[in-house]
Protein backbone atom coordinates (compact mmCIF):
# COMPACT_ATOMS: atom_id res chain seq x y z
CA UNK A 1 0.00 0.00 0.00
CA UNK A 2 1.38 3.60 -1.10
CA UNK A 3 -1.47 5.20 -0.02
CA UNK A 4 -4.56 5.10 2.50
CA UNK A 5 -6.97 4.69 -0.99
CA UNK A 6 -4.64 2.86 -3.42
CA UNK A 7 -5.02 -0.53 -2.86
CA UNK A 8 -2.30 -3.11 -4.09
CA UNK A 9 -2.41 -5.04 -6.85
CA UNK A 10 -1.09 -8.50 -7.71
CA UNK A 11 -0.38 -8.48 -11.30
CA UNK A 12 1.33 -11.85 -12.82
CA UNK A 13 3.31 -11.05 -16.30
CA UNK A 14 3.68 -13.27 -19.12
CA UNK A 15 6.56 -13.26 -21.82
CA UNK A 16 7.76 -15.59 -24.29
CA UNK A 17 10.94 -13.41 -24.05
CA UNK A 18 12.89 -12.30 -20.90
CA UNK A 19 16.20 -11.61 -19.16
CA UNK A 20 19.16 -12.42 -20.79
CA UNK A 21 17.90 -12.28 -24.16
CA UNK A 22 18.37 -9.05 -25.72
CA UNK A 23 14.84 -7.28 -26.29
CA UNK A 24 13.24 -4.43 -26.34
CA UNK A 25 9.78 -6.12 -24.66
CA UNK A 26 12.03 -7.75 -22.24
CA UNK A 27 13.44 -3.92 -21.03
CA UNK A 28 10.23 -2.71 -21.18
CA UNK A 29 8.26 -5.00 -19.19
CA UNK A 30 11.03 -5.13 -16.70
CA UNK A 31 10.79 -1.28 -16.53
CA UNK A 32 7.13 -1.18 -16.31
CA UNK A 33 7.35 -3.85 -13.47
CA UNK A 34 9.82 -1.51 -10.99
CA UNK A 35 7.90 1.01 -11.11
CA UNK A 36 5.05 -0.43 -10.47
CA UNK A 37 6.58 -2.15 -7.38
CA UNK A 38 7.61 1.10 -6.75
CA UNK A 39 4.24 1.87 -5.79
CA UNK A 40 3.53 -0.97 -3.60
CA UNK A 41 1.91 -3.30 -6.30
CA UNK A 42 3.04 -7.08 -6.24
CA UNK A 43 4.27 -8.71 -9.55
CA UNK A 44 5.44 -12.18 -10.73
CA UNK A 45 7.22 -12.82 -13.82
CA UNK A 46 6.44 -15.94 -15.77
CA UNK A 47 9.30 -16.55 -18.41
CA UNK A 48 11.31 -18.99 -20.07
CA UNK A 49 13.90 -20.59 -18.68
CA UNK A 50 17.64 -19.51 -20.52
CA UNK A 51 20.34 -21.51 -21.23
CA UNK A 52 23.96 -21.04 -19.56
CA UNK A 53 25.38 -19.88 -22.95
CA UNK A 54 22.42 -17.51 -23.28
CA UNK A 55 23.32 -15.77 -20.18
CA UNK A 56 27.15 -15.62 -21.17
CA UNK A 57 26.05 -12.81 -23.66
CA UNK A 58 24.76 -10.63 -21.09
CA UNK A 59 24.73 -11.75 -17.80
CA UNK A 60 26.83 -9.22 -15.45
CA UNK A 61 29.08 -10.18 -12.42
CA UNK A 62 28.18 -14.00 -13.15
CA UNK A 63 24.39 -13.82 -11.65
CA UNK A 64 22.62 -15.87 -13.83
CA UNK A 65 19.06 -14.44 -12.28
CA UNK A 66 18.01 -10.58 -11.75
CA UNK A 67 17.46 -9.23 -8.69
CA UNK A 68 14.37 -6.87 -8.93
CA UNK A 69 13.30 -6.44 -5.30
CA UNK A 70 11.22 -7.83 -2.63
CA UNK A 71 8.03 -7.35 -4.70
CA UNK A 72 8.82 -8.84 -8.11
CA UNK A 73 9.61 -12.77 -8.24
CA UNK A 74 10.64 -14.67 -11.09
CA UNK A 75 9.16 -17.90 -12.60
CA UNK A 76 10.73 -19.91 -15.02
CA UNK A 77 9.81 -22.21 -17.33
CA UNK A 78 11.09 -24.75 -18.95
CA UNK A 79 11.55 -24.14 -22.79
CA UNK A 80 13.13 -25.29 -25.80
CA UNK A 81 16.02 -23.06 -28.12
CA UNK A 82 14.31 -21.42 -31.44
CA UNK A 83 16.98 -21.00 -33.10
CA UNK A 84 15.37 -19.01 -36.02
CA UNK A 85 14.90 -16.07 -34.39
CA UNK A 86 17.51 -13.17 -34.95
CA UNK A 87 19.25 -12.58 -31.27
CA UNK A 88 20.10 -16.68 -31.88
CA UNK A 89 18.70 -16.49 -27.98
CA UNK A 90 14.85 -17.10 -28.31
CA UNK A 91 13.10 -20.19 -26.38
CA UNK A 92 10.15 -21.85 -27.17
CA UNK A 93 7.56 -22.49 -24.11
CA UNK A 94 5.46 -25.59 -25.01
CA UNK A 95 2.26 -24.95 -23.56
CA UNK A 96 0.53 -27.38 -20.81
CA UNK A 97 -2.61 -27.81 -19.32
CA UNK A 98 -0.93 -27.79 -15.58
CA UNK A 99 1.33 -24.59 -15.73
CA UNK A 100 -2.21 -22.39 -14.08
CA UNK A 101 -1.05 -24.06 -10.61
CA UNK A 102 1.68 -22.15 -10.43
CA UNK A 103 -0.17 -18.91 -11.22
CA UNK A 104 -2.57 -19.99 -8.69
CA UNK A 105 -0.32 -20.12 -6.25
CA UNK A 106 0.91 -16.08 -6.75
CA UNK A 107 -2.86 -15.59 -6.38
CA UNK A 108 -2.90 -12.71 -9.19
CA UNK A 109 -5.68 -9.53 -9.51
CA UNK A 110 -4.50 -9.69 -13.57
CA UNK A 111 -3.22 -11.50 -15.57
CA UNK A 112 -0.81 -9.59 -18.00
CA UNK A 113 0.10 -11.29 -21.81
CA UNK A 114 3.03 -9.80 -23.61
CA UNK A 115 2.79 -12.35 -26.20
CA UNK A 116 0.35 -14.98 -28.29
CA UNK A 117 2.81 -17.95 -28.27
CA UNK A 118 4.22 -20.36 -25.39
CA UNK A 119 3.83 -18.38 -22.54
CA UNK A 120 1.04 -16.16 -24.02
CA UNK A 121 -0.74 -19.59 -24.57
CA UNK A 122 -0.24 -20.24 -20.62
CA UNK A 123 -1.62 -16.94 -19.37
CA UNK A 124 -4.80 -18.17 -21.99
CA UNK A 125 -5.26 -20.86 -20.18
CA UNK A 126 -4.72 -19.49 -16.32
CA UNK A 127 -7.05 -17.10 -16.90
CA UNK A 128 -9.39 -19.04 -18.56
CA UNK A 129 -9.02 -21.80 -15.76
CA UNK A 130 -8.64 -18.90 -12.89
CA UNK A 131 -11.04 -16.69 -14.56
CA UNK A 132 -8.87 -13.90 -13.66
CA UNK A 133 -9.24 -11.04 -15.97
CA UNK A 134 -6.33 -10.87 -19.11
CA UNK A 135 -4.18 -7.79 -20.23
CA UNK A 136 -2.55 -7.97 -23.62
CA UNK A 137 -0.11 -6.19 -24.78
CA UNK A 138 1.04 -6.71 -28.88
CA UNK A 139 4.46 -5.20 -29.37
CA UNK A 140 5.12 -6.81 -32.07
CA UNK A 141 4.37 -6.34 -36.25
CA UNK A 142 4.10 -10.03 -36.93
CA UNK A 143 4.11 -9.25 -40.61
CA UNK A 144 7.58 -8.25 -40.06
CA UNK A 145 8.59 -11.38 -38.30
CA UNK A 146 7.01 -14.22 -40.62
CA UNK A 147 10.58 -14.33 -42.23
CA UNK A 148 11.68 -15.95 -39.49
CA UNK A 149 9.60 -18.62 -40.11
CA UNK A 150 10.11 -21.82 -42.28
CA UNK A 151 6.56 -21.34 -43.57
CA UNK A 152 6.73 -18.17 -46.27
CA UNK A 153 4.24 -16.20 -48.37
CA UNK A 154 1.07 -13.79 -48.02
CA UNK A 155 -1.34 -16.94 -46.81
CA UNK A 156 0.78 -17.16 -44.01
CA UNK A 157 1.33 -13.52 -43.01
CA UNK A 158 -2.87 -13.72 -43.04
CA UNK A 159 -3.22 -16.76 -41.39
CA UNK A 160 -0.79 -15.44 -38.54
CA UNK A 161 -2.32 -12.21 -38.06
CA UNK A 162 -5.67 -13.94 -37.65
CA UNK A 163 -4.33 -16.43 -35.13
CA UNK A 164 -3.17 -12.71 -33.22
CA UNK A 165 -6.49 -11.39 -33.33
CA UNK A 166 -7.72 -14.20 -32.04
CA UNK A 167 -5.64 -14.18 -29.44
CA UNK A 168 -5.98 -10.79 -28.34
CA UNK A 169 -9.88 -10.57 -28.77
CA UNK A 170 -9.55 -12.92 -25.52
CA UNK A 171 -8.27 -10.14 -23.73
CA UNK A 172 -10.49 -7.81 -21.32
CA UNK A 173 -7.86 -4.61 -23.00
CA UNK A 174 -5.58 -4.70 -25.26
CA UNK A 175 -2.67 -2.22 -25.62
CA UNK A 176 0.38 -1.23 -27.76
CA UNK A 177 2.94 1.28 -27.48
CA UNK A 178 2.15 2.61 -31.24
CA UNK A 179 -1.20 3.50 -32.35
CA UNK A 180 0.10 1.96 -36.10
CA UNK A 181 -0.31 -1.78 -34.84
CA UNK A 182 -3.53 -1.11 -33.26
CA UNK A 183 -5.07 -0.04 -36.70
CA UNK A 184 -3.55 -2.67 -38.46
CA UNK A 185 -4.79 -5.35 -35.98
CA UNK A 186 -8.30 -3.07 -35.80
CA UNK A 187 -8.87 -3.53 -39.41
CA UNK A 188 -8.16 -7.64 -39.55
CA UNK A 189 -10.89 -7.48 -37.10
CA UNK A 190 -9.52 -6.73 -33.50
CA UNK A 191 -12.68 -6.04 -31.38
CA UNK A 192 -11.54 -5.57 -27.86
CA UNK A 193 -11.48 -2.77 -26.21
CA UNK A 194 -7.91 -0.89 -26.58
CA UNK A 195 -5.95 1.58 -24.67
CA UNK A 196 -2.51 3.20 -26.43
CA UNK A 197 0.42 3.09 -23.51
CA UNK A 198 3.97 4.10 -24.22
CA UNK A 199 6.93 1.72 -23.50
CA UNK A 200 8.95 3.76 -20.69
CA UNK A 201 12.23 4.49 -20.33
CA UNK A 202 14.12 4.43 -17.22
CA UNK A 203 15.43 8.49 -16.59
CA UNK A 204 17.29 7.47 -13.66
CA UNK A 205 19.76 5.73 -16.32
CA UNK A 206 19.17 7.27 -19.85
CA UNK A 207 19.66 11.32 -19.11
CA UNK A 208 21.51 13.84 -20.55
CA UNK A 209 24.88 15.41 -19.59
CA UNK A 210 26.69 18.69 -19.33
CA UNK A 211 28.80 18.80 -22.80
CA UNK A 212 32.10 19.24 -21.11
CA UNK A 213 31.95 15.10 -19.78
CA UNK A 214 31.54 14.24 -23.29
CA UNK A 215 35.33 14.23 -24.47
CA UNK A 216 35.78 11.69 -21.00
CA UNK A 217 33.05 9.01 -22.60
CA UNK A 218 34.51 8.75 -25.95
CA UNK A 219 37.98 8.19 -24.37
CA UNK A 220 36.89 5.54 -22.94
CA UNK A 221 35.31 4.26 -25.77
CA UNK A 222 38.11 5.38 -28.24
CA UNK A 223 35.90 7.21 -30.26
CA UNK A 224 35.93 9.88 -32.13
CA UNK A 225 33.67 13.57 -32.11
CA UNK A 226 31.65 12.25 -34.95
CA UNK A 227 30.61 9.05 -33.44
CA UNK A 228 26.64 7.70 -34.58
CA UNK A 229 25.54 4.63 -32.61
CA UNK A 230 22.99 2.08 -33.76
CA UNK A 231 22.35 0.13 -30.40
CA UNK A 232 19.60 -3.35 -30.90
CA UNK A 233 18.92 -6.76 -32.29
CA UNK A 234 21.54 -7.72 -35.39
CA UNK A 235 19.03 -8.75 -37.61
CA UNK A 236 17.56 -8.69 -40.74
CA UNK A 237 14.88 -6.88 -40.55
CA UNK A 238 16.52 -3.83 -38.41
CA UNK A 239 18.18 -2.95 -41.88
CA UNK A 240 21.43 -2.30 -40.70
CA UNK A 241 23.09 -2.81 -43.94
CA UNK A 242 21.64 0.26 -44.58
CA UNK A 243 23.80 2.25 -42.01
CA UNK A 244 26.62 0.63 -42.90
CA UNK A 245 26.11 1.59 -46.92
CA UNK A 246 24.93 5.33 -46.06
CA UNK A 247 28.29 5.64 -44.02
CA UNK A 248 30.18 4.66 -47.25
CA UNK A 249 28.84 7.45 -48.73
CA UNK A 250 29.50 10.02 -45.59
CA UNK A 251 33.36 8.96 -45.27
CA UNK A 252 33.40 11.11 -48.68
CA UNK A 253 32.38 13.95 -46.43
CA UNK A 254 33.35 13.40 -43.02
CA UNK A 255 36.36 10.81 -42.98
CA UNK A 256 36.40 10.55 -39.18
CA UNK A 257 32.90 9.66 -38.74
CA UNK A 258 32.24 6.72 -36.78
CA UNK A 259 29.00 4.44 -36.69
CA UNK A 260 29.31 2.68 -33.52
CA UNK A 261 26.81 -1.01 -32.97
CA UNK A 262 25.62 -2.04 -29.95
CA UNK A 263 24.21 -5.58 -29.69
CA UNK A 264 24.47 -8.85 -31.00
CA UNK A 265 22.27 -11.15 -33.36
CA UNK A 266 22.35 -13.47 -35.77
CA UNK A 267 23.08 -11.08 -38.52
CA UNK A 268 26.33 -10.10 -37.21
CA UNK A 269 28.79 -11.71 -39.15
CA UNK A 270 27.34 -10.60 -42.21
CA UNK A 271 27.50 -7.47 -41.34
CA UNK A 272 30.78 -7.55 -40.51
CA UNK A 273 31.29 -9.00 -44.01
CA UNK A 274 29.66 -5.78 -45.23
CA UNK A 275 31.77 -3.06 -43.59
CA UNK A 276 35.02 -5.43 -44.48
CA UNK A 277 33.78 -5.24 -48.39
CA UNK A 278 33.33 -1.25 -48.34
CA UNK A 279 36.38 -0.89 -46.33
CA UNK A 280 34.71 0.79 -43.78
CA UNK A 281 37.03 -1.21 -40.61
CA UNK A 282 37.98 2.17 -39.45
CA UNK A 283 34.50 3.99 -39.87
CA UNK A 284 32.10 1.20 -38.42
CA UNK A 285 32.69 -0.24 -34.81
CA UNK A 286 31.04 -3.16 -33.57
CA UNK A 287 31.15 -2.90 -29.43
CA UNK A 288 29.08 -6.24 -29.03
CA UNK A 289 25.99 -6.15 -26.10
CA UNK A 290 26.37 -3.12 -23.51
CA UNK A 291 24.54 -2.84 -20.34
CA UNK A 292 22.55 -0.48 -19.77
CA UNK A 293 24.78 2.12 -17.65
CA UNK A 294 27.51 1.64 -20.76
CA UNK A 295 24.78 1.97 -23.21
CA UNK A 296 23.58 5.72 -21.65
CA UNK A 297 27.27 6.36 -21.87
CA UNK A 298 27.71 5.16 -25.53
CA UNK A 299 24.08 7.42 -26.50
CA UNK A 300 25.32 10.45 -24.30
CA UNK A 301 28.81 10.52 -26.06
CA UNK A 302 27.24 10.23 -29.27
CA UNK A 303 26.12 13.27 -31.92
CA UNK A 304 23.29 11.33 -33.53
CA UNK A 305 21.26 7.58 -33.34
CA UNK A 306 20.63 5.99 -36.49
CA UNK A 307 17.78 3.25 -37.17
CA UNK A 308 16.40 2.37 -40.19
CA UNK A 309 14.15 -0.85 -38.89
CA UNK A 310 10.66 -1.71 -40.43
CA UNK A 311 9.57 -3.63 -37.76
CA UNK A 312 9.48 -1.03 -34.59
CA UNK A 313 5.72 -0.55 -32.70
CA UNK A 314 8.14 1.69 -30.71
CA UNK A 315 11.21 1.21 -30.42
CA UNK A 316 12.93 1.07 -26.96
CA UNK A 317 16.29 2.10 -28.30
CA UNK A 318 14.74 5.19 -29.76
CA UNK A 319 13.19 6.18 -25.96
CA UNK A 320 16.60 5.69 -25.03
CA UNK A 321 18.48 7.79 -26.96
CA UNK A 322 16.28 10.50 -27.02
CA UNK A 323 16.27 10.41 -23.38
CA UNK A 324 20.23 11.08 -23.47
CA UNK A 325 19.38 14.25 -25.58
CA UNK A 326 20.32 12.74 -29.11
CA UNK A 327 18.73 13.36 -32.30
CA UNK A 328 17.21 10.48 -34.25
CA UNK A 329 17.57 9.57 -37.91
CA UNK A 330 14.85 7.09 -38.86
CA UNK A 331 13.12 5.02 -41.38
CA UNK A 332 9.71 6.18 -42.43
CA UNK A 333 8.17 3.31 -41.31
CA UNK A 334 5.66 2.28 -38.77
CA UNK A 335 6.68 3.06 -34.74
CA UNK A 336 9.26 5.37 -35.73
CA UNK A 337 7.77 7.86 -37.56
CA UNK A 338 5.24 8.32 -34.39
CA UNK A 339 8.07 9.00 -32.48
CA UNK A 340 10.89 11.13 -34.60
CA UNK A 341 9.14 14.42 -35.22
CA UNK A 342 11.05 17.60 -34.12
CA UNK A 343 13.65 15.94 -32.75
CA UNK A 344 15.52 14.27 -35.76
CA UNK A 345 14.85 13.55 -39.43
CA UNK A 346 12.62 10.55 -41.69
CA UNK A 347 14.06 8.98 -44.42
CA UNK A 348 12.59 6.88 -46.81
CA UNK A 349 12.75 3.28 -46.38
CA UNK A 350 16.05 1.64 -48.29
CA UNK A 351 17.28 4.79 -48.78
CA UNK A 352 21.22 5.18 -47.94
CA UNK A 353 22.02 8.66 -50.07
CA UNK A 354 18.98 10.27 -48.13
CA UNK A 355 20.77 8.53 -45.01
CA UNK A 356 23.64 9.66 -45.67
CA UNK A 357 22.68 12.97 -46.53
CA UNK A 358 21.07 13.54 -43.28
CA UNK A 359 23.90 11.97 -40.92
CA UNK A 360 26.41 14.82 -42.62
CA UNK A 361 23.63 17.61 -42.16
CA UNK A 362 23.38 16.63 -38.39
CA UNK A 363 27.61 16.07 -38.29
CA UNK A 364 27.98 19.63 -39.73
CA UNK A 365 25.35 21.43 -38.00
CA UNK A 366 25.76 21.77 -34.60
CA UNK A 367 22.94 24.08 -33.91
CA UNK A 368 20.09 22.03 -35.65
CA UNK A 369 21.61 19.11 -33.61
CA UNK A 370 21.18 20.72 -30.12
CA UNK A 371 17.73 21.67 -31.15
CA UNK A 372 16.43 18.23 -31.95
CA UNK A 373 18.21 17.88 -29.03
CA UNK A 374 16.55 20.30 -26.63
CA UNK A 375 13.25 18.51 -28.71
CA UNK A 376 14.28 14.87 -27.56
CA UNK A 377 13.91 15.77 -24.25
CA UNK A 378 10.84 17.13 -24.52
CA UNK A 379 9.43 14.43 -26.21
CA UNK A 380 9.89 12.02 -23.83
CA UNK A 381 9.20 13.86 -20.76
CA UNK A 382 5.87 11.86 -20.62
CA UNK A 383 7.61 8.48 -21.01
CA UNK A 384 9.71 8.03 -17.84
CA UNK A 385 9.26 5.35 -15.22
CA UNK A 386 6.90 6.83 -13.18
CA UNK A 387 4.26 8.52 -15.70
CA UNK A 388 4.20 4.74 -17.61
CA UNK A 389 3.54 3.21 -13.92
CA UNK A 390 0.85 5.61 -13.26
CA UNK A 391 -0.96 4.95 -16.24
CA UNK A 392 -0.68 0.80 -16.10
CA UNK A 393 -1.89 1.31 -12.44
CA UNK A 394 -4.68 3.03 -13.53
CA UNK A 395 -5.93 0.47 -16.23
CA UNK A 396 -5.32 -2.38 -14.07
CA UNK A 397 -7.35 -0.47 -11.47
CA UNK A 398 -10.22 -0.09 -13.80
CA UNK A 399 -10.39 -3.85 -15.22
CA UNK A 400 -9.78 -5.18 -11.79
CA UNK A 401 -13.05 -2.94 -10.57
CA UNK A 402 -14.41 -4.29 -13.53
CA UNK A 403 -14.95 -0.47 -14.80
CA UNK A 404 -15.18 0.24 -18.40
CA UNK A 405 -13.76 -2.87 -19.98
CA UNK A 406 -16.13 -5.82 -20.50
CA UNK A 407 -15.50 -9.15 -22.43
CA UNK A 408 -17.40 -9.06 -25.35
């Protein structure tokens, strides 16, 4: 209890990806979950179990679990590799009929999906079973995943995104962090009632700095002034060959700009194949997977973050930097566009001249940079820890007083 008329909520959270694999969900949910312990609510994690080599990527001082306080546990379960997905870290939860118990036991007010898969599947069932009411969140453009299936072509992408509607329209809510997703789902026939809540970003990491402490964070990186970071997932459909081309074309104009990549993925080596072939070694860095006090570090030392992804519902990265103060240069495509406005530039998707183009007008320019600067901030102002707590408190408030949302 924070409060003599708040009352505490028990929320149990289900996500076919977690802790160590890299992921924006995973970040976000794990956000959303301190600060909502932060104001007395109760939460339980139910997630896959990872393998020793998974948390060898990203695991720091050796713990091999996270510590998240006295009032968010962690439940396992036991899962299988997928190894088509592009982090090379994903885990397939086969789902049971017995797996409820152990919600059960927690003794949840809501029952909060993250996913339709394995562990989505489970929350199904427990509240189903339970009949405790279900949360869903879609974060993810399955359109843009179906490539990482063995099954290709449009009957699938339809079939998939049916199967996701279905899921969802078993929800009390739904939410997504971009109002894009929604519209598409809305129009394949999504029914259920729907609420728009942002990922957040934890401030108390991802802030900005006085310029004079820059010159001390690309030392330690051995960087240069006209350093770009990419930080994410290496894969295939975060375009990153893009980057790498558009910087082929801004060596021609700035020879000492650096793209620096944070992150790891199965698209890696190919990548690395790339910037060998354009003989770019000494203008594209690969720094492998950062945590996140070196990844504020890499984005405050930084002039500019570069994406050019076509799968983003909103991308955490992008939260991230512009909490640091960066600019953004984006794709025009999907999540991103609702989130680079006055604080960085569009491109078109593909497009590595326009890229390019941009990354040398933001190099160059100092004073349109520290405006889209001053304009990140502002932008995500609304975002932090503590607004995105509020507002899941108060939606889990209103389905748990069974106020407003009804199943249909």
């Amino acid at each position: 209890m924070t409060s003599k008329n708040k009352i505490s909520v028990r929320i149990a959270i289900f996500s076919d990806n977690f802790y160590p694999e890299l992921s924006g969900i995973s970040d976000s949910i794990i956000t959303i979950a301190k600060g909502l312990a932060a104001r007395g609510h109760q939460i339980n994690f139910f997630v896959p179990k990872y393998s020793a080599k998974n948390y060898q990527l990203i695991a720091e001082n050796g713990k091999t679990e996270l510590d998240l306080g006295k009032n968010i546990k962690i439940t396992r379960f036991c899962s299988l590799a997928f190894r088509l997905a592009g982090t090379g870290q994903a885990r397939l939860v086969v789902p049971t009929l017995w797996r409820f118990l152990y919600v059960k036991r927690f003794k949840p007010d809501i029952i909060y999906s993250n996913h339709f898969f394995g562990v989505g599947l489970e929350a199904l069932l427990a509240s189903k079973f339970l009949k405790i009411p279900l949360v869903g969140t879609n974060h993810t453009a399955i359109t843009e995943f179906i490539r990482y299936s063995p099954l290709k072509g449009e009957w699938f992408q339809k079939m998939a995104l049916r199967y996701a509607i279905w899921y969802y329209n078993h929800c009390r809510v739904l939410t997504t962090p971009g109002r894009d997703l929604y519209e598409e789902m809305q129009s394949a026939g999504l029914k259920v009632s729907y609420e728009q809540i942002s990922n957040p970003v934890d401030d108390g990491i991802f802030k900005p700095i006085k310029e004079e402490e820059v010159s001390s964070l690309l030392k330690e990186f051995d960087l240069p002034k006209e350093t770009l970071v990419y930080a994410g997932r290496l894969a295939v459909e975060k375009n990153i060959e893009v980057i790498i081309q558009a910087m082929a074309l801004v060596k021609n104009k700035v020879p000492a700009a650096v793209l620096a990549i944070a992150g790891h993925g199965k698209n890696a080596e190919d990548l690395k194949s790339l910037v060998k072939k354009l003989k770019l070694e000494n203008n594209v860095k690969f720094l492998g997977t950062l945590n996140k006090i070196k990844l504020a570090k890499l984005y405050q030392a930084a002039k500019a973050f570069v994406i050019m992804s076509t799968s983003e519902v909103q991308s955490m990265t992008i939260l991230q930097a512009l909490a640091c103060g960066l600019p953004v240069i984006g794709a025009q495509a999907r999540g991103i566009q609702e989130c680079v406005k006055d604080n960085g530039f569009l491109v078109p998707v593909g497009d590595d001249k326009a890229l390019a183009e941009k990354i040398v007008l933001l190099l160059k320019n100092d004073k349109i940079r520290k405006e889209f600067g001053k304009n990140a901030l502002l932008f995500v102002k609304d975002y932090t820890i503590a607004e995105t707590a509020k507002k899941w408190e108060d939606l889990f408030n209103k389905v748990t007083n069974n106020k407003q949302f009804s199943l249909l």
